[in-house]
PDB file of N, CA and C in Angstrom:
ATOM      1  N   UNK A   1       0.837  -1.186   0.000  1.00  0.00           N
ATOM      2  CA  UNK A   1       0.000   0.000   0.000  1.00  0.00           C
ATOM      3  C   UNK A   1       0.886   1.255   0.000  1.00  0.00           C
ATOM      4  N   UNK A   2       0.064   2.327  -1.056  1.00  0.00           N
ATOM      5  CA  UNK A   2       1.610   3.619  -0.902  1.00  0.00           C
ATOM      6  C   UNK A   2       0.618   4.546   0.021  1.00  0.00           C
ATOM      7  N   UNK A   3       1.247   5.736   0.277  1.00  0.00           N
ATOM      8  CA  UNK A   3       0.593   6.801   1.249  1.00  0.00           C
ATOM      9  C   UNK A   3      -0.115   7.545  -0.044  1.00  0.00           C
ATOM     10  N   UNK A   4      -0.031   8.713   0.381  1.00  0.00           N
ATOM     11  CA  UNK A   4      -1.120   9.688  -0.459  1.00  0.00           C
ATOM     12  C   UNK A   4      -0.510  10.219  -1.671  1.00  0.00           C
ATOM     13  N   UNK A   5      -1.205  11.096  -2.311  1.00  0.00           N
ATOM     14  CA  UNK A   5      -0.488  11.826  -2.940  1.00  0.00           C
ATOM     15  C   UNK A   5       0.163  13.460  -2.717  1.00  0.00           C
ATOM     16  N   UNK A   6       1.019  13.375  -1.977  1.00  0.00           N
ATOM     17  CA  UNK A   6       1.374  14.969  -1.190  1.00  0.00           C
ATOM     18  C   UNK A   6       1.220  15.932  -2.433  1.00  0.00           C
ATOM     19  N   UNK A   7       1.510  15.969  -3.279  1.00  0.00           N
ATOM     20  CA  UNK A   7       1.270  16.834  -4.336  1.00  0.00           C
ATOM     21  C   UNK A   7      -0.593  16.777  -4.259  1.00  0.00           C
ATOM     22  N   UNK A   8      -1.296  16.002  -4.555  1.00  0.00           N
ATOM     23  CA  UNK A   8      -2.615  16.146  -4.566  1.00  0.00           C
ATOM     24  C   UNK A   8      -2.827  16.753  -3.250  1.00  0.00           C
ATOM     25  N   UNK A   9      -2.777  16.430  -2.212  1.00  0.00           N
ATOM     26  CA  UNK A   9      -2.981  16.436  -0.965  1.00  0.00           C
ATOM     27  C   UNK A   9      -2.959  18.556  -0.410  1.00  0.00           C
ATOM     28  N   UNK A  10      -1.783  18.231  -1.178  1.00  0.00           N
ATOM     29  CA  UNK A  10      -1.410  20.307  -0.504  1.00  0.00           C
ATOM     30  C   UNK A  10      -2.414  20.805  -1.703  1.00  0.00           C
ATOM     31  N   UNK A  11      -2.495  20.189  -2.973  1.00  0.00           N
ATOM     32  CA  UNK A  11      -3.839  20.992  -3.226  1.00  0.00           C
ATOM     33  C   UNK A  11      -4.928  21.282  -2.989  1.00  0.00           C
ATOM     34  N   UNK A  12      -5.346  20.118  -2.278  1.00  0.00           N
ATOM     35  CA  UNK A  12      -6.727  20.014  -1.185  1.00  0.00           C
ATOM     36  C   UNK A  12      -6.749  20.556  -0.332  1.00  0.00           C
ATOM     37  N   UNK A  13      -6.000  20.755   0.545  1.00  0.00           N
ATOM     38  CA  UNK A  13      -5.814  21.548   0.852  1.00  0.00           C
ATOM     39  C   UNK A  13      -5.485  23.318   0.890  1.00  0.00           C
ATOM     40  N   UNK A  14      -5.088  23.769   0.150  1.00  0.00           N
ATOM     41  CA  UNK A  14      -5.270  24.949  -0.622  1.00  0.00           C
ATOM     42  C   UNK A  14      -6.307  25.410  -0.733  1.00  0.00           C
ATOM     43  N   UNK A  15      -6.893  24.227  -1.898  1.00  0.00           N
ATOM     44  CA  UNK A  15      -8.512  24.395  -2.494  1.00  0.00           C
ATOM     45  C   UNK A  15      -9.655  24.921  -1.069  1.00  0.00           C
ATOM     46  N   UNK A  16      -9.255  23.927  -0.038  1.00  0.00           N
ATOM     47  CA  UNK A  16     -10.188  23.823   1.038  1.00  0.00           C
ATOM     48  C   UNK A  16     -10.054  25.374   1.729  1.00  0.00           C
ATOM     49  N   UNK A  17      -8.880  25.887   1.800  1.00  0.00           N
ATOM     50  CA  UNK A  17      -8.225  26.967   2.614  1.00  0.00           C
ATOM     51  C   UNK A  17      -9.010  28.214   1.704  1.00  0.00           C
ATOM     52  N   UNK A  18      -8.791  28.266   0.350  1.00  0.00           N
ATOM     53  CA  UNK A  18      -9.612  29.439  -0.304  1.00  0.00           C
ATOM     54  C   UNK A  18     -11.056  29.249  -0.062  1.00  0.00           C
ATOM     55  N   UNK A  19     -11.709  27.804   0.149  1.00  0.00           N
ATOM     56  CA  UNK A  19     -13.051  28.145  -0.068  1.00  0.00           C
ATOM     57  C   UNK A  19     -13.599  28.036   1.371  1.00  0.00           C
ATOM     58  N   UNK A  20     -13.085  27.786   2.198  1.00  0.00           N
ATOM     59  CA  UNK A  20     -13.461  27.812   3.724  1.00  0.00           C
ATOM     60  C   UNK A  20     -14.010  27.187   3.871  1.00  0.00           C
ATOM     61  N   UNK A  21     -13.357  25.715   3.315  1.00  0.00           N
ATOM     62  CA  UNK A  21     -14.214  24.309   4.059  1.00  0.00           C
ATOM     63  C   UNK A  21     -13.563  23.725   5.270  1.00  0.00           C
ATOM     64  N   UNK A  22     -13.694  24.174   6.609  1.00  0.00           N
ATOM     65  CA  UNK A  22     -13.064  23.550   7.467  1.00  0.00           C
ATOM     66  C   UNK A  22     -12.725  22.510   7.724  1.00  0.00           C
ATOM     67  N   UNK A  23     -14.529  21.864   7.376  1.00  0.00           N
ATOM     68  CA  UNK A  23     -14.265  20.050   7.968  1.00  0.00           C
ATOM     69  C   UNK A  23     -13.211  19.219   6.571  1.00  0.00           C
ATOM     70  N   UNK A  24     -13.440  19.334   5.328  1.00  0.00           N
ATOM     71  CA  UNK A  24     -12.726  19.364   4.758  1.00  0.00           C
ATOM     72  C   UNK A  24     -10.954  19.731   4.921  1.00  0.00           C
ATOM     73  N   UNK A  25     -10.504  20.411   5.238  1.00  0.00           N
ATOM     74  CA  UNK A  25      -9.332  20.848   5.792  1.00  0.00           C
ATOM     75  C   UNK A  25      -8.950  19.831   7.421  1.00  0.00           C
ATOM     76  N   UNK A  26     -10.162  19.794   8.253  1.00  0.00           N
ATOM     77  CA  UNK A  26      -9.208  18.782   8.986  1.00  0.00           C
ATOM     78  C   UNK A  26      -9.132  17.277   8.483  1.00  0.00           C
ATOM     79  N   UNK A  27     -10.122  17.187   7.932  1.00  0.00           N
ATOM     80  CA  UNK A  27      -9.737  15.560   7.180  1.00  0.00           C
ATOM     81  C   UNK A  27      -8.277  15.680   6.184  1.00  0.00           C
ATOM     82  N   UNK A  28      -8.121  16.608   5.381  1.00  0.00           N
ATOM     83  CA  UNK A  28      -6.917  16.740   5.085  1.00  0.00           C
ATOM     84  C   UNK A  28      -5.528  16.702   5.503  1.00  0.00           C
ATOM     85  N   UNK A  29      -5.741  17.177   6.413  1.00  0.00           N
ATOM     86  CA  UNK A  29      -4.750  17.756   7.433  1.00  0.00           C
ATOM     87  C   UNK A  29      -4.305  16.199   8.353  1.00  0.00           C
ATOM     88  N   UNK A  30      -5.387  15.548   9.148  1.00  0.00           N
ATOM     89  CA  UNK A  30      -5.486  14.428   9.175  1.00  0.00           C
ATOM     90  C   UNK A  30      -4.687  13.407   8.217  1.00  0.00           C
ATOM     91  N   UNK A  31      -4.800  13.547   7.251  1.00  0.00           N
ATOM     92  CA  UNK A  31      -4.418  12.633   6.110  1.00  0.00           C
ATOM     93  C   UNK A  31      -2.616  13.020   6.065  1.00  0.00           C
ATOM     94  N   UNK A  32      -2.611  14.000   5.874  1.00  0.00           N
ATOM     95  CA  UNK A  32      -1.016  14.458   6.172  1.00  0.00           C
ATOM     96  C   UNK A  32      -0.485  14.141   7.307  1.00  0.00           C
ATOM     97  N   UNK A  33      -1.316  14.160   8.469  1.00  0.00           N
ATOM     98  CA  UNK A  33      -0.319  14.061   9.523  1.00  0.00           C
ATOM     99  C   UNK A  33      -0.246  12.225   9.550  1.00  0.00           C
ATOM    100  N   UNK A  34      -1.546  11.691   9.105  1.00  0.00           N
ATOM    101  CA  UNK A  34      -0.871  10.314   8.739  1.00  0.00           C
ATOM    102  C   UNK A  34       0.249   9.843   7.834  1.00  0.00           C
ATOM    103  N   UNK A  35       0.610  10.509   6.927  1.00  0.00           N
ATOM    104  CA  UNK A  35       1.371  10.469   5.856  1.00  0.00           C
ATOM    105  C   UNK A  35       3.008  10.518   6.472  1.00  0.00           C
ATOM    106  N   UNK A  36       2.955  11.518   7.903  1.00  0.00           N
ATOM    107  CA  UNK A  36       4.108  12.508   8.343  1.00  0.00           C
ATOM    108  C   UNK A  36       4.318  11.026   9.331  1.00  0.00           C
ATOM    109  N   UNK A  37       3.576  10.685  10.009  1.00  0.00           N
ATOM    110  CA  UNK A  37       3.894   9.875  10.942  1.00  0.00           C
ATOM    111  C   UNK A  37       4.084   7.847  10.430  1.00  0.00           C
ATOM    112  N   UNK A  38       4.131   8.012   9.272  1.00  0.00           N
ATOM    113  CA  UNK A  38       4.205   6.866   8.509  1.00  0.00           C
ATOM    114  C   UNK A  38       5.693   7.068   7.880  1.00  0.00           C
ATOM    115  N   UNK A  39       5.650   8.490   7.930  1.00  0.00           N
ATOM    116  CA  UNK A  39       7.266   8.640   7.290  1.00  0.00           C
ATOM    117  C   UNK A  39       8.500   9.253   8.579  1.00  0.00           C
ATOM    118  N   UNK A  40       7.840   8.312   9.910  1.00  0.00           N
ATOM    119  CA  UNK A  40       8.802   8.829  10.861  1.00  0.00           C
ATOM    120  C   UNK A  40       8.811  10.163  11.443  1.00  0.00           C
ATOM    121  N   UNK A  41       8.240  10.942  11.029  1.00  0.00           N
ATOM    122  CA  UNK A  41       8.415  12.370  11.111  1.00  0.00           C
ATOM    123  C   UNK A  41       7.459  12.777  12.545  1.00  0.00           C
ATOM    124  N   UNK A  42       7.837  12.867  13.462  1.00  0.00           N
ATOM    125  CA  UNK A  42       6.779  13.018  14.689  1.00  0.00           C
ATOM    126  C   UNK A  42       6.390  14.426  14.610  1.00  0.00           C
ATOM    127  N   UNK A  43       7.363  15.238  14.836  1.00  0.00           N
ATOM    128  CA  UNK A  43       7.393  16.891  14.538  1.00  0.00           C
ATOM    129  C   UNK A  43       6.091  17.623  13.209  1.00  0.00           C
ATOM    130  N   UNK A  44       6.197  17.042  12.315  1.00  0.00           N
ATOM    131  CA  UNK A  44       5.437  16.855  10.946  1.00  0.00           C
ATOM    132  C   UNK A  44       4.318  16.721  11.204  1.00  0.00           C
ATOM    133  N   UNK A  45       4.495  15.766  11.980  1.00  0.00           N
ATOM    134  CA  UNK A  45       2.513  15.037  12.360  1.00  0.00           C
ATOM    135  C   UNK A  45       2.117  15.602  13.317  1.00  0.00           C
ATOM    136  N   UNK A  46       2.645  16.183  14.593  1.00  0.00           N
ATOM    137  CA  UNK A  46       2.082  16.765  15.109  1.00  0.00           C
ATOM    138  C   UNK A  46       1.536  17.795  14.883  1.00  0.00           C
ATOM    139  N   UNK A  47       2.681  19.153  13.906  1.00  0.00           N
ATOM    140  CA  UNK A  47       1.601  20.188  13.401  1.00  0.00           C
ATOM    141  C   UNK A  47       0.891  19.674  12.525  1.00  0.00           C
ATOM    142  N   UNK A  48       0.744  18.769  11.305  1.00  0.00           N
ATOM    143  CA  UNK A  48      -0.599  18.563  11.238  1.00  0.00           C
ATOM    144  C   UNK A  48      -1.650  18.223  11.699  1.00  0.00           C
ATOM    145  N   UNK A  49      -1.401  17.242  12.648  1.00  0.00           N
ATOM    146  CA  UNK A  49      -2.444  16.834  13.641  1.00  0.00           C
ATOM    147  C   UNK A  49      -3.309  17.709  14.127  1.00  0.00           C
ATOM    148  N   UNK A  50      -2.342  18.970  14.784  1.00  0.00           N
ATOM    149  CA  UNK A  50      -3.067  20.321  15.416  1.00  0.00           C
ATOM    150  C   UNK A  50      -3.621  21.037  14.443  1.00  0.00           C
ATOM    151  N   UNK A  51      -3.140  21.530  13.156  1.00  0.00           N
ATOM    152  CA  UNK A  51      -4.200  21.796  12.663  1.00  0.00           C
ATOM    153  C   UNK A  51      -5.578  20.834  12.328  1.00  0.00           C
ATOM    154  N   UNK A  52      -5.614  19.734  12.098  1.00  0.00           N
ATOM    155  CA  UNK A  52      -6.978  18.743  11.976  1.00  0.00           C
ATOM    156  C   UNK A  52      -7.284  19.381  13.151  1.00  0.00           C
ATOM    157  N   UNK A  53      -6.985  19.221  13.931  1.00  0.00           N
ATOM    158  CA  UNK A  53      -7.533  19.552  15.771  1.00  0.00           C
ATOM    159  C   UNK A  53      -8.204  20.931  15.508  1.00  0.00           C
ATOM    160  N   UNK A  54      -7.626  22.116  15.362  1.00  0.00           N
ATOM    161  CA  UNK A  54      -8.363  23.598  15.459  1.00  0.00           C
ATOM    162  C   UNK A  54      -9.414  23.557  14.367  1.00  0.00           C
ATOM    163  N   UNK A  55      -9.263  22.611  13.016  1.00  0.00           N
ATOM    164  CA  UNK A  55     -10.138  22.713  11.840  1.00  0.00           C
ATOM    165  C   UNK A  55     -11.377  21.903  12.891  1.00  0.00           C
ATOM    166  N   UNK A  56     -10.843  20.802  13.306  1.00  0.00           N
ATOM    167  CA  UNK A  56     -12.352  20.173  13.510  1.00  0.00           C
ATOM    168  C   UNK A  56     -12.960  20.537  14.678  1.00  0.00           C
ATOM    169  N   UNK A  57     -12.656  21.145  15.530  1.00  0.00           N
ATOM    170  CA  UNK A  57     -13.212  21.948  16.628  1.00  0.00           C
ATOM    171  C   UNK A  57     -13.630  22.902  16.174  1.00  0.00           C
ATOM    172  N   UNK A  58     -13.155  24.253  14.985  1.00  0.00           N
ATOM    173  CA  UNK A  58     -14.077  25.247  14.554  1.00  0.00           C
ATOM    174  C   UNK A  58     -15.106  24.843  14.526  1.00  0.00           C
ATOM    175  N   UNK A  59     -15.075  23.759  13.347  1.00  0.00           N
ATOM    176  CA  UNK A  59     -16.510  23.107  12.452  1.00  0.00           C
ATOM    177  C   UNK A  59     -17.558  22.187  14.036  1.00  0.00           C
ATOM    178  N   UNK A  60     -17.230  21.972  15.026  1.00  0.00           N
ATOM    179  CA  UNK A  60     -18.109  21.013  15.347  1.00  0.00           C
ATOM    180  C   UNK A  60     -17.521  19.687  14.881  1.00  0.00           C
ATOM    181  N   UNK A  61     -16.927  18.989  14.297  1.00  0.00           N
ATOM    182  CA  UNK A  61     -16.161  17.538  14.100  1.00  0.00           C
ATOM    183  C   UNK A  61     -16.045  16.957  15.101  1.00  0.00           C
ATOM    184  N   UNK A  62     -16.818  15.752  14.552  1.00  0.00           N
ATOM    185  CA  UNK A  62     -16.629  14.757  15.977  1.00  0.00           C
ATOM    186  C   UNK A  62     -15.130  14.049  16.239  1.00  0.00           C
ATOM    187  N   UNK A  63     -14.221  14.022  14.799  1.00  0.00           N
ATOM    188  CA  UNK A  63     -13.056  13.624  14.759  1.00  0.00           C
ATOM    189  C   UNK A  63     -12.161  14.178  15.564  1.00  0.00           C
ATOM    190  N   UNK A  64     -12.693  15.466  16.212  1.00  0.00           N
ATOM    191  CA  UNK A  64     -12.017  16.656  17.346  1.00  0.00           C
ATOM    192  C   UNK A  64     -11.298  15.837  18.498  1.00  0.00           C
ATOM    193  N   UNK A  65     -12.209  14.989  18.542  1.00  0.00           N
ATOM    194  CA  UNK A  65     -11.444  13.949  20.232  1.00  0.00           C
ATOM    195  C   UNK A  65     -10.503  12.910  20.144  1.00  0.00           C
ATOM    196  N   UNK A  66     -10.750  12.403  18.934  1.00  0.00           N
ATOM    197  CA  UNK A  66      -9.997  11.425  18.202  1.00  0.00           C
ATOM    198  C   UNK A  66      -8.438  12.339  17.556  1.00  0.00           C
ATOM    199  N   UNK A  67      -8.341  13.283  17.398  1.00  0.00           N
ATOM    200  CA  UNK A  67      -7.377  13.945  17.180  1.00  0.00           C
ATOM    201  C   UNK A  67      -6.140  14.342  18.403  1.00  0.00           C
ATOM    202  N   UNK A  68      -7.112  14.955  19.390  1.00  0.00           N
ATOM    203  CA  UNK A  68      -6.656  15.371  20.613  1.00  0.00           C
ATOM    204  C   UNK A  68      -6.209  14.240  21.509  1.00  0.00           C
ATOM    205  N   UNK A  69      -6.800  13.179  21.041  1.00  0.00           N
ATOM    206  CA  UNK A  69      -6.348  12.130  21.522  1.00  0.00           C
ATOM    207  C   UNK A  69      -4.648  11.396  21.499  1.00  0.00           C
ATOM    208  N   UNK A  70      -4.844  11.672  19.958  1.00  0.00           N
ATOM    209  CA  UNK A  70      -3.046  10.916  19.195  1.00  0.00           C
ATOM    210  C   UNK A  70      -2.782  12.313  19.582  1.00  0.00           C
ATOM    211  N   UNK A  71      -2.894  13.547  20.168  1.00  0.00           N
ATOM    212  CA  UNK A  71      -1.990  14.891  20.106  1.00  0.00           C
ATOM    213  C   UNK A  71      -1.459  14.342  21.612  1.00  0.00           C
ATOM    214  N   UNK A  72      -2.661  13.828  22.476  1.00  0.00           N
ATOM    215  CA  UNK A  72      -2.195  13.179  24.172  1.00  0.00           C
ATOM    216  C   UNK A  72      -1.464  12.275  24.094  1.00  0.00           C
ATOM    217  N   UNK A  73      -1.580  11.476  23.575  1.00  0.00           N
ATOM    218  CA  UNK A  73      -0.390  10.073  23.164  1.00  0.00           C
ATOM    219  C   UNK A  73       1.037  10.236  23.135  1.00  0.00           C
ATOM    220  N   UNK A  74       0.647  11.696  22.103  1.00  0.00           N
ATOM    221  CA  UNK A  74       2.281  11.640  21.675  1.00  0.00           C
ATOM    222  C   UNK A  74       2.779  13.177  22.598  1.00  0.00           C
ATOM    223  N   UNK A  75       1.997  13.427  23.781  1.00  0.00           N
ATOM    224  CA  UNK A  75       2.854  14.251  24.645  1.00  0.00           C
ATOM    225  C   UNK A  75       2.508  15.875  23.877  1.00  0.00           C
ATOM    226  N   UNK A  76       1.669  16.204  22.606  1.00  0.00           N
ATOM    227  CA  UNK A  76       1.612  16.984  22.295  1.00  0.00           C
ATOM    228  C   UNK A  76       0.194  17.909  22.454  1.00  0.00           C
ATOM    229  N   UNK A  77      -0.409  17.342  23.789  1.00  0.00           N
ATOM    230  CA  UNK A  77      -1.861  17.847  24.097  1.00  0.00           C
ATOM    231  C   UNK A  77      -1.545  17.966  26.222  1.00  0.00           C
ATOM    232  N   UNK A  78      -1.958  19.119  26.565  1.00  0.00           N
ATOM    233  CA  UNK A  78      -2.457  18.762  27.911  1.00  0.00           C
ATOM    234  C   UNK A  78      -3.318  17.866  28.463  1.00  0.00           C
TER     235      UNK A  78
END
């Protein structure tokens, strides 16, 4: 199985960022920080993680706890 496509991915991001789709943007964001933490990168995944985290808490996302969760895991949440 390969990871995403980071080139697709930062466009979806983009896309999501001009049109102000939040929940969109933390599923993205999400997806990167899986990508970051598949490629070792803890630092990587955590700021993405946090952003999924502030995107899906704007919006109401139930994925909000599930985020904050791997941010507690990895020492990067109170």
């Amino acid at each position: 199985m390969t990871g995403p496509d980071l080139a697709d991915l930062d466009r979806r991001i983009l896309a999501a960022h001009k049109a102000g789709r939040g929940r969109d943007l933390a599923r993205a964001y999400a997806e990167a920080a899986d990508a970051a933490a598949a490629a070792g990168d803890a630092d990587r995944e955590a700021f993405f993680l946090t952003q999924a985290y502030v995107f899906a808490l704007d919006t109401g996302a139930a994925e909000a706890g599930r985020y904050a969760a791997r941010l507690r895991a990895a020492g990067r949440h109170d």
